[in-house]
N, C-alpha and C. Protein backbone atom coordinates (compact mmCIF):
# COMPACT_ATOMS: atom_id res chain seq x y z
N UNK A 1 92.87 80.96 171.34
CA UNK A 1 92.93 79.99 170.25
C UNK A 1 92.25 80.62 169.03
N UNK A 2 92.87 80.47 167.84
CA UNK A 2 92.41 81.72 166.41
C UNK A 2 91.97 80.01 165.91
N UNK A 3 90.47 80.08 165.22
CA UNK A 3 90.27 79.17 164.31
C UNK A 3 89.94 79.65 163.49
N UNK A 4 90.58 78.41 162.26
CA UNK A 4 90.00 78.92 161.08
C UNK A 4 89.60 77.76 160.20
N UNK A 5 88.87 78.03 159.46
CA UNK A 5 87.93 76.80 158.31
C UNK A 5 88.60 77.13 157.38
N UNK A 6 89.29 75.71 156.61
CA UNK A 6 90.44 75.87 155.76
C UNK A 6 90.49 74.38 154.84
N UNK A 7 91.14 74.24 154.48
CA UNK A 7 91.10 72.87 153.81
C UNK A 7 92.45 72.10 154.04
N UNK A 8 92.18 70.99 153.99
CA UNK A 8 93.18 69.52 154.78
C UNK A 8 92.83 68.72 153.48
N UNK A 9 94.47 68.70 153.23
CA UNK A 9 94.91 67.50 151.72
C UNK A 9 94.36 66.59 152.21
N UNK A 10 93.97 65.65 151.62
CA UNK A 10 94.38 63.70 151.29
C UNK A 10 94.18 63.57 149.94
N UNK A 11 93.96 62.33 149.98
CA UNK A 11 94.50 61.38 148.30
C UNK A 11 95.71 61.12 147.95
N UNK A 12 95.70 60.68 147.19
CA UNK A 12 97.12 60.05 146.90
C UNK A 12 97.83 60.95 146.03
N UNK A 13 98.85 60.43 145.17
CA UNK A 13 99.60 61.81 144.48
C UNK A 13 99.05 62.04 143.36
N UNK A 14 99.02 63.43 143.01
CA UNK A 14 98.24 63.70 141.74
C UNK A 14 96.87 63.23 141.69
N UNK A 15 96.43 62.83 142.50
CA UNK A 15 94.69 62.26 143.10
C UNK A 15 94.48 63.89 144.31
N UNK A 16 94.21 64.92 144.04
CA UNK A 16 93.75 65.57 145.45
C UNK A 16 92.59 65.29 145.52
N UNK A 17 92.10 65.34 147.10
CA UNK A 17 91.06 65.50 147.76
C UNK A 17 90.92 65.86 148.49
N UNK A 18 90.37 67.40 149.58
CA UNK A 18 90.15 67.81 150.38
C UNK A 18 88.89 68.06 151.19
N UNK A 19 88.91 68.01 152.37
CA UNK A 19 88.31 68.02 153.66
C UNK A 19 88.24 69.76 154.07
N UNK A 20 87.48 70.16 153.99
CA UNK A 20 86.94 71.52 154.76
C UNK A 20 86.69 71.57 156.10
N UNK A 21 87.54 71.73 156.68
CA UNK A 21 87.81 71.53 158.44
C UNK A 21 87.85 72.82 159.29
N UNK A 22 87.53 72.91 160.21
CA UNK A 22 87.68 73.72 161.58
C UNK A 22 88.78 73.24 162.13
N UNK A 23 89.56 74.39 162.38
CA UNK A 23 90.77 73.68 162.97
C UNK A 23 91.49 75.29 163.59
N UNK A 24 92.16 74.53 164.77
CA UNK A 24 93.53 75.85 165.41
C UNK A 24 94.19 75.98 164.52
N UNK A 25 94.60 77.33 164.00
CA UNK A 25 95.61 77.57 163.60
C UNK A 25 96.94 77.66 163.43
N UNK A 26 97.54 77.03 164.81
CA UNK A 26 98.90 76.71 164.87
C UNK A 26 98.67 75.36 164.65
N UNK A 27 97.53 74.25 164.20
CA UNK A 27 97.68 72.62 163.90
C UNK A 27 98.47 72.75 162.19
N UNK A 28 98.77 71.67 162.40
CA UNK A 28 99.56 71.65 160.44
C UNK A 28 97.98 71.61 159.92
N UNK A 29 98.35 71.70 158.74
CA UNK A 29 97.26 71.43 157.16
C UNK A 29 96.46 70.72 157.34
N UNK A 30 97.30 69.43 157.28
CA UNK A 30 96.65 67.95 157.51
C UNK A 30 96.52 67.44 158.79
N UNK A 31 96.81 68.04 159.46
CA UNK A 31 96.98 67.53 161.29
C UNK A 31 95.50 67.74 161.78
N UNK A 32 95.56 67.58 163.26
CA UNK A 32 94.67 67.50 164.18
C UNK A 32 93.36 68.84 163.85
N UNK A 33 92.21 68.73 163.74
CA UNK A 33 91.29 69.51 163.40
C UNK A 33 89.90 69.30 164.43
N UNK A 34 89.34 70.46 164.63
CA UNK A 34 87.94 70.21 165.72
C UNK A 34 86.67 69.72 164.65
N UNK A 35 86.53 70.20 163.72
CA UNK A 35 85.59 69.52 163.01
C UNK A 35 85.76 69.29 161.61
N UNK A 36 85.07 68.45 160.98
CA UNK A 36 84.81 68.30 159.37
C UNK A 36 83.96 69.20 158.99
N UNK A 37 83.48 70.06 158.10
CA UNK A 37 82.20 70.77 157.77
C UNK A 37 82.04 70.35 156.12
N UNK A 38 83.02 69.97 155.63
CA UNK A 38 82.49 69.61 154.28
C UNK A 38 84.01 69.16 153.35
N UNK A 39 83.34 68.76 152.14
CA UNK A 39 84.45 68.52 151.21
C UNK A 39 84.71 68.95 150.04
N UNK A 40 85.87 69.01 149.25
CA UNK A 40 85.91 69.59 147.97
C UNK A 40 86.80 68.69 146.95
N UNK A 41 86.58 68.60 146.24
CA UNK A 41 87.42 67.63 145.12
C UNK A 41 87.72 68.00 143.77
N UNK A 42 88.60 68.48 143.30
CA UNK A 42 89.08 69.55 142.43
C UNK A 42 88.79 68.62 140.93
N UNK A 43 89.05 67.33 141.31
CA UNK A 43 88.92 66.87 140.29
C UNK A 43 87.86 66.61 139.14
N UNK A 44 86.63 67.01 139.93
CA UNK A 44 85.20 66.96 138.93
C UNK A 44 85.61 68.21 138.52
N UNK A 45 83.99 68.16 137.43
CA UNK A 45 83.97 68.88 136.58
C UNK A 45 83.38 70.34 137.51
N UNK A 46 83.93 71.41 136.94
CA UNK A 46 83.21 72.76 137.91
C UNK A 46 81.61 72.72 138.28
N UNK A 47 81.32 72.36 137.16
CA UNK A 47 79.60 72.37 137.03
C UNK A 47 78.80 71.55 137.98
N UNK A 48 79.68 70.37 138.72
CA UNK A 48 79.31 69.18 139.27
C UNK A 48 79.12 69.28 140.76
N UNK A 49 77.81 68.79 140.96
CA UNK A 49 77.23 69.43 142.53
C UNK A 49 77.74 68.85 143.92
N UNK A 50 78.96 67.62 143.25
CA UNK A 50 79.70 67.18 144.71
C UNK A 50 80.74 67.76 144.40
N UNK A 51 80.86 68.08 143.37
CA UNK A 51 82.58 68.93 143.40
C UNK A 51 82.60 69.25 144.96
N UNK A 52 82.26 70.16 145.20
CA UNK A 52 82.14 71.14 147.16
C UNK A 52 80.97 70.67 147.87
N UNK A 53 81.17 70.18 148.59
CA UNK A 53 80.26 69.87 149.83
C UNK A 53 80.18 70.53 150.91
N UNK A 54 79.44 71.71 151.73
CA UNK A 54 79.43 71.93 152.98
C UNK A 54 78.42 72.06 153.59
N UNK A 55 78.29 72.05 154.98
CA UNK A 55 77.48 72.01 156.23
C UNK A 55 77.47 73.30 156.25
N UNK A 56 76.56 74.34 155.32
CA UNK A 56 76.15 75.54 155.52
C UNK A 56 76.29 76.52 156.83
N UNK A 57 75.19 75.58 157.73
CA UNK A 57 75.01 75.94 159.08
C UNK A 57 76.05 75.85 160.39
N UNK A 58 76.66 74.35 159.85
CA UNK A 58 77.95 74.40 160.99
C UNK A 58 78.73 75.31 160.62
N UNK A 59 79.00 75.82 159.33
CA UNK A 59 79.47 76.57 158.90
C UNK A 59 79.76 78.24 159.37
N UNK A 60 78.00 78.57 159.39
CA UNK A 60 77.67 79.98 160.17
C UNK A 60 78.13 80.09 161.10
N UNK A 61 77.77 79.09 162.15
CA UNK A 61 78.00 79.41 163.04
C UNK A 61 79.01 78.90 164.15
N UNK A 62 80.20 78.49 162.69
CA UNK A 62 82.15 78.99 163.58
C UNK A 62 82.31 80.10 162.59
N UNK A 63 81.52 80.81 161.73
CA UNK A 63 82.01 82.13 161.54
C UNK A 63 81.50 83.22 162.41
N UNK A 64 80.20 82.54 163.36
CA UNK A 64 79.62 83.28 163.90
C UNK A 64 80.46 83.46 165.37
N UNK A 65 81.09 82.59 165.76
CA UNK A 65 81.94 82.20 166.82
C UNK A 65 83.41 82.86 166.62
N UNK A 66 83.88 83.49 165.35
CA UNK A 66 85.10 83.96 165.22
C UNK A 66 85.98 83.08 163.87
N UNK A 67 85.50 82.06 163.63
CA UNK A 67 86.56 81.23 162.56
C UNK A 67 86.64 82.57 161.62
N UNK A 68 87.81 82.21 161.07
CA UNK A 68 88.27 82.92 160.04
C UNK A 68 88.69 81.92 158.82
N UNK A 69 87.67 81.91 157.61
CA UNK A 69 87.75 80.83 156.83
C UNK A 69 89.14 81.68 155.53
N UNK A 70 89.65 80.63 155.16
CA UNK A 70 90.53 81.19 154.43
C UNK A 70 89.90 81.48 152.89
N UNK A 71 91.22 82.10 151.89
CA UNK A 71 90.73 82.88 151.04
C UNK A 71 90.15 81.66 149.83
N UNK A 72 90.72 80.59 150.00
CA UNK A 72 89.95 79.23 148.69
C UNK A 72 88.19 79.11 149.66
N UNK A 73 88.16 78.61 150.96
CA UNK A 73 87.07 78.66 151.33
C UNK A 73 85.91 79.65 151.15
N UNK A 74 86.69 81.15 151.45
CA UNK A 74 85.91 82.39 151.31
C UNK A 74 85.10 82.38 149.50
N UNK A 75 85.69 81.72 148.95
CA UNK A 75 85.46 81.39 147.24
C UNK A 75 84.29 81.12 147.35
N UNK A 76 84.55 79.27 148.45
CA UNK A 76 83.58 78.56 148.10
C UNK A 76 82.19 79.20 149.01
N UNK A 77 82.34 80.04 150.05
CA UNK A 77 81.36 80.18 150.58
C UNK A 77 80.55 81.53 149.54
N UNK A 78 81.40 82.21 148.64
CA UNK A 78 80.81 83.16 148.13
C UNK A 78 79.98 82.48 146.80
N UNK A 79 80.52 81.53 146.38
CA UNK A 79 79.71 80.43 145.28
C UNK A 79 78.39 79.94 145.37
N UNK A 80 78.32 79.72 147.32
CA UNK A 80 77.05 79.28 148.05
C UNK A 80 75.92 80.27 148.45
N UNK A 81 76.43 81.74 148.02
CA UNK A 81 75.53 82.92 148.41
C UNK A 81 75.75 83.03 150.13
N UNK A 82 76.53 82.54 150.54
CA UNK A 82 76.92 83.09 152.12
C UNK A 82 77.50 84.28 152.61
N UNK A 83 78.23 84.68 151.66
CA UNK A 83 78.30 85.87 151.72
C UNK A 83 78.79 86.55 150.68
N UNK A 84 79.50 87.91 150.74
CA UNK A 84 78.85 88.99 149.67
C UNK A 84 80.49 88.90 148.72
N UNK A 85 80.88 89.20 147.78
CA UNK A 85 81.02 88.44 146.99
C UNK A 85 82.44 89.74 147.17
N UNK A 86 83.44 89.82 146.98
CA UNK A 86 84.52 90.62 147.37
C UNK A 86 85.38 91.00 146.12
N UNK A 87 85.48 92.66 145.53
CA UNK A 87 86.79 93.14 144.89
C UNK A 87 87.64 92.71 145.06
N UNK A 88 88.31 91.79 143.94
CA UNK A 88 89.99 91.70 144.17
C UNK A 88 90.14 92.13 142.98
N UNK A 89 91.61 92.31 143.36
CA UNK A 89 92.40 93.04 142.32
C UNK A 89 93.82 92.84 142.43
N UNK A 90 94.34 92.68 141.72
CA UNK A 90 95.64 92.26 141.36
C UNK A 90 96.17 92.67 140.45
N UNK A 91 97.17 94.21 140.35
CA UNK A 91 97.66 94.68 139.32
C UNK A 91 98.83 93.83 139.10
N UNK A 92 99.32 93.24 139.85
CA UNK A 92 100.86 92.50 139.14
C UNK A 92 100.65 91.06 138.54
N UNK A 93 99.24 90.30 138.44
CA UNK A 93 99.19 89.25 138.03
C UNK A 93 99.73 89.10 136.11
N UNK A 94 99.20 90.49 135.87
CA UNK A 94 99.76 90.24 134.07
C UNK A 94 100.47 90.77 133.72
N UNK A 95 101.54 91.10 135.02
CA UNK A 95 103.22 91.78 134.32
C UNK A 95 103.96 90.23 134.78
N UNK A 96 105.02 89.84 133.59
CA UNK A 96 105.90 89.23 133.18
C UNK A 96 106.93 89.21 134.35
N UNK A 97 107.69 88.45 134.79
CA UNK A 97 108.78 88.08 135.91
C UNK A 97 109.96 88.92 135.24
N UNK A 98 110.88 88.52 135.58
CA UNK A 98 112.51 89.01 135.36
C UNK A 98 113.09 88.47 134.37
N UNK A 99 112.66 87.06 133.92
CA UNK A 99 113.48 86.36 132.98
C UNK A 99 112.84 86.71 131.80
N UNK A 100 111.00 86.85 131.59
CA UNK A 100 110.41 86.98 130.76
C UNK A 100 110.92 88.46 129.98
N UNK A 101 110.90 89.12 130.90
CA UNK A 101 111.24 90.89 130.50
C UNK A 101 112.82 90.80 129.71
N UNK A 102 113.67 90.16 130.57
CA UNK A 102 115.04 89.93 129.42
C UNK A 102 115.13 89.57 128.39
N UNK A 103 114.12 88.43 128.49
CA UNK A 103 113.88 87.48 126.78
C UNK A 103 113.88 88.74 125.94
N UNK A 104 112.61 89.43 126.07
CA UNK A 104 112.20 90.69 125.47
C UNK A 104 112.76 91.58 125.16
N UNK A 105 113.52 91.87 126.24
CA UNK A 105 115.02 92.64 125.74
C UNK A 105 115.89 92.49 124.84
N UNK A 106 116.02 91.09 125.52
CA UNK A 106 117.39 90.60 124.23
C UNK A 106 116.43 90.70 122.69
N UNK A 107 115.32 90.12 122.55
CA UNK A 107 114.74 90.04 121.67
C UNK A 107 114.49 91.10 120.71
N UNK A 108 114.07 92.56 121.28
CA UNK A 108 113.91 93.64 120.87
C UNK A 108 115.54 93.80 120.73
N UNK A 109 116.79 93.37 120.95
CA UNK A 109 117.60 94.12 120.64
C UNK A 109 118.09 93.51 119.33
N UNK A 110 117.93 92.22 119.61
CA UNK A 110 118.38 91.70 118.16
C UNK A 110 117.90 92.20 116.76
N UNK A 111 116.35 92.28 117.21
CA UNK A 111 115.66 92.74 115.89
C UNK A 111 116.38 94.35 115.17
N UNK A 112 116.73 94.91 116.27
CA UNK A 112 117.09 96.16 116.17
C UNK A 112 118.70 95.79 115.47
N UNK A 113 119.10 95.26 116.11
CA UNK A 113 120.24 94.75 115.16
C UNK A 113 120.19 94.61 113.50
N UNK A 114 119.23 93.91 113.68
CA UNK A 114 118.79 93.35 112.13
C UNK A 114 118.19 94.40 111.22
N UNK A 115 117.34 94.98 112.23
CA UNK A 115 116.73 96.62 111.23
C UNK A 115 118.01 97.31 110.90
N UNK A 116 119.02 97.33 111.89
CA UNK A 116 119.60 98.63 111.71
C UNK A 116 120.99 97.81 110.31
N UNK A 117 121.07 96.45 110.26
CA UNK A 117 121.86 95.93 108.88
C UNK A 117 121.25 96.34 107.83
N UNK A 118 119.80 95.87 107.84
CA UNK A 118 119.33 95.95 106.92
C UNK A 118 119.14 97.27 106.21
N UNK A 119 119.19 98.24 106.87
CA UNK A 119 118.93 99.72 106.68
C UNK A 119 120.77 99.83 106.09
N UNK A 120 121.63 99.16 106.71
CA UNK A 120 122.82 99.62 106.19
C UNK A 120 123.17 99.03 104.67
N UNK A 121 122.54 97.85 104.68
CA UNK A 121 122.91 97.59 103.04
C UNK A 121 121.51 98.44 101.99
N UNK A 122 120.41 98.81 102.34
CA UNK A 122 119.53 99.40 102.00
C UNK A 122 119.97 100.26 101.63
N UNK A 123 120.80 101.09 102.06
CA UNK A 123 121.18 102.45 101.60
C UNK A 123 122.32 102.45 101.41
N UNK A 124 123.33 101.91 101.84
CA UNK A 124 124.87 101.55 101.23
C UNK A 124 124.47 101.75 99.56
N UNK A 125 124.06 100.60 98.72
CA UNK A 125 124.24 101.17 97.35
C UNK A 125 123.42 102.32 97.06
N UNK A 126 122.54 102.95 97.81
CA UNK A 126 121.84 104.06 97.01
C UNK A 126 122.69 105.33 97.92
N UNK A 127 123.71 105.42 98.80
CA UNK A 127 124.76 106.15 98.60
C UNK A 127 125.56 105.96 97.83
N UNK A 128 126.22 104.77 97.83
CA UNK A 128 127.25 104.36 96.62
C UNK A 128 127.18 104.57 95.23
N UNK A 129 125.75 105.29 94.22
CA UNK A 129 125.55 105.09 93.33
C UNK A 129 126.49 105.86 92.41
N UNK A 130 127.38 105.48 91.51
CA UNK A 130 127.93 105.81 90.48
C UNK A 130 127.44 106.36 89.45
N UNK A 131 128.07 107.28 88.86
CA UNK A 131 127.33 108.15 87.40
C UNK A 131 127.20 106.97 86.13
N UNK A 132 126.46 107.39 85.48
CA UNK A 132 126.26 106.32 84.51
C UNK A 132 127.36 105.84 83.66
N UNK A 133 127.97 106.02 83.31
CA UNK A 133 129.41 106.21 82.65
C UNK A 133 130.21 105.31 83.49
N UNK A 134 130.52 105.24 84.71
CA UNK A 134 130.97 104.16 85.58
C UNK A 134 130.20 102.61 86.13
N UNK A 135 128.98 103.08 85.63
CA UNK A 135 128.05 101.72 85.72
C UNK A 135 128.22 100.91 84.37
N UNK A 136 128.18 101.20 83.30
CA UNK A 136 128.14 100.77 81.91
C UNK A 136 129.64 100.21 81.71
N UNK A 137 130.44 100.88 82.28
CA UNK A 137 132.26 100.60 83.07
C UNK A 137 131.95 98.78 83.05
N UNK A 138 131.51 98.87 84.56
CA UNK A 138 131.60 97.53 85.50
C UNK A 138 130.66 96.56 84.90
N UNK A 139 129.51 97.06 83.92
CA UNK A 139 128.99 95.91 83.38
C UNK A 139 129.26 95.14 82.47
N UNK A 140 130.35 96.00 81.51
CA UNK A 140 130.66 95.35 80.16
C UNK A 140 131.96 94.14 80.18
N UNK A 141 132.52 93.92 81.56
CA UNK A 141 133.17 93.18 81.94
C UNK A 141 132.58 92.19 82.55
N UNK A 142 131.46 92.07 83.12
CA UNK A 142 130.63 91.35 83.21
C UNK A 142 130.12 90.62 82.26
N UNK A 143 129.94 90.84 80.82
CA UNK A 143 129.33 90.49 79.62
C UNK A 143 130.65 89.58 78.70
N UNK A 144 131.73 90.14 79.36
CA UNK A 144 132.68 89.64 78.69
C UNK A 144 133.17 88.12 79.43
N UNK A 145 132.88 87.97 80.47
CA UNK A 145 132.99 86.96 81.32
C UNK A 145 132.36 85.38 80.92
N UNK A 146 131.47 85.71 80.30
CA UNK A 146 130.43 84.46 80.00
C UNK A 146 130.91 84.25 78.60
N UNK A 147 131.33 84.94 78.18
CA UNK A 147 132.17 84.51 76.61
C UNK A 147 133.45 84.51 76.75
N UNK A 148 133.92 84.30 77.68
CA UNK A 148 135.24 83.13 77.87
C UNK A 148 135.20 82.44 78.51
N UNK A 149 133.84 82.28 79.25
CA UNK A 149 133.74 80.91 80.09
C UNK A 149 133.25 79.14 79.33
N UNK A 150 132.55 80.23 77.79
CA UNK A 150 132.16 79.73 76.70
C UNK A 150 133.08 78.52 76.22
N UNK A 151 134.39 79.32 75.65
CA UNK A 151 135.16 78.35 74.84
C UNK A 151 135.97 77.39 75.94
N UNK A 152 136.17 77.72 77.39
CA UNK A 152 136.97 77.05 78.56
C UNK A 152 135.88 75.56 78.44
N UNK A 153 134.37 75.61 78.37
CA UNK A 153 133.40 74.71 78.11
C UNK A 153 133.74 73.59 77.09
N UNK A 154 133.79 74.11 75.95
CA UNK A 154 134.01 73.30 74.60
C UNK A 154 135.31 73.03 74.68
N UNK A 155 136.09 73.37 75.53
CA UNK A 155 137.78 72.78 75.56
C UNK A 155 137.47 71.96 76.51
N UNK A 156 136.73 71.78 76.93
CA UNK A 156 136.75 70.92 78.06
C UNK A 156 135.94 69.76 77.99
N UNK A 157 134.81 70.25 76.82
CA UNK A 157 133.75 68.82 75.95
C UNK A 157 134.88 68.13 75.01
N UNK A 158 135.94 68.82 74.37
CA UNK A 158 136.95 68.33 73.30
C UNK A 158 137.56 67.22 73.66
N UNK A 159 138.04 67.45 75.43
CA UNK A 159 139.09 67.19 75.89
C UNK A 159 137.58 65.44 76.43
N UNK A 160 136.99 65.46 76.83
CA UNK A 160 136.06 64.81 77.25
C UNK A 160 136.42 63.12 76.91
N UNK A 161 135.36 63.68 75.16
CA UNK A 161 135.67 62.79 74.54
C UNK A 161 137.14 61.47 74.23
N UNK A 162 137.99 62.31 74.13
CA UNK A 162 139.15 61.94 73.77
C UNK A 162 139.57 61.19 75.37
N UNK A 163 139.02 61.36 76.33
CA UNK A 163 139.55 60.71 77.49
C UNK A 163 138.78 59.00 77.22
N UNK A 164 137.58 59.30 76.90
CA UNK A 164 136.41 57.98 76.71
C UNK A 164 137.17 56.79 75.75
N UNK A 165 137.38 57.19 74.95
CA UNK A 165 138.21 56.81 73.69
C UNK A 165 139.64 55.83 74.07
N UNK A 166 140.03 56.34 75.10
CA UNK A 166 141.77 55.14 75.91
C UNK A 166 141.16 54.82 76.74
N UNK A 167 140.18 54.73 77.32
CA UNK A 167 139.72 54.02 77.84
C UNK A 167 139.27 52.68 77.54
């Protein structure tokens, strides 16, 4: 028979509260257990001295007997100075999943999209640039534009009036 000191749900939903139990390891979670040794309640504040409750000593000695307390318990017993306080390490906790890394992808590609337009109209006219003689060309038709848009105006204030008037 493998025991281990582990923790057993209750409360209601979104209410947890757990029980720090001795128990066989083939019993469920919440099932049949050989002892209580203490409690924990997630819901106080960290700082708060019932947050975790345990029976130190009953404690010792089902580790002294073989229990194998699990890795949330092993926490709480290392919190209590029971024992010595353990390297972990976890290189994959701050790399990104599969979906996150695509976002990124797509993301970096779009931008690259956008650099690489922007670079094309950026330099489109400063390849395109015309000798001066062909610029002075395309502007003076430009200049001529607004002085016939001029009198289309005043034919059109002429015409205005004269509508107000049969009315």
């Amino acid at each position: 028979m493998a025991t281990v000191i582990r923790l057993a749900r209750g409360g209601s939903k979104k209410r947890p509260f757990y029980r720090i139990v001795v128990a066989d390891s083939r019993m469920a979670r919440d099932g049949r257990f050989i002892e209580k040794v203490g409690t924990y309640n997630p819901l106080l504040a960290k700082d708060n001295e019932q947050r975790v409750n345990m029976d130190v000593e009953r404690i010792q000695e089902w580790i002294g007997k073989g229990a194998q307390p699990t890795d949330r318990v092993n926490r709480f017993l290392e919190a209590a100075g029971l024992k010595e306080k353990t390297e972990r390490n976890n290189p994959n906790k701050a790399k990104p999943g599969k979906k996150a890394e695509e976002r990124v992808a797509e993301k970096a590609e779009k931008e690259e999209a956008k650099r690489a337009a922007a670079e094309e109209t950026a330099n489109a006219p400063a390849e395109e640039e015309a000798p001066a003689e062909e610029v002075a060309a395309e502007e003076a038709p430009a200049e001529e534009t607004p002085a016939e848009a001029a009198p289309a105006e005043e034919a059109a204030a002429e015409e205005a009036p004269a509508e107000e008037t049969t009315t």
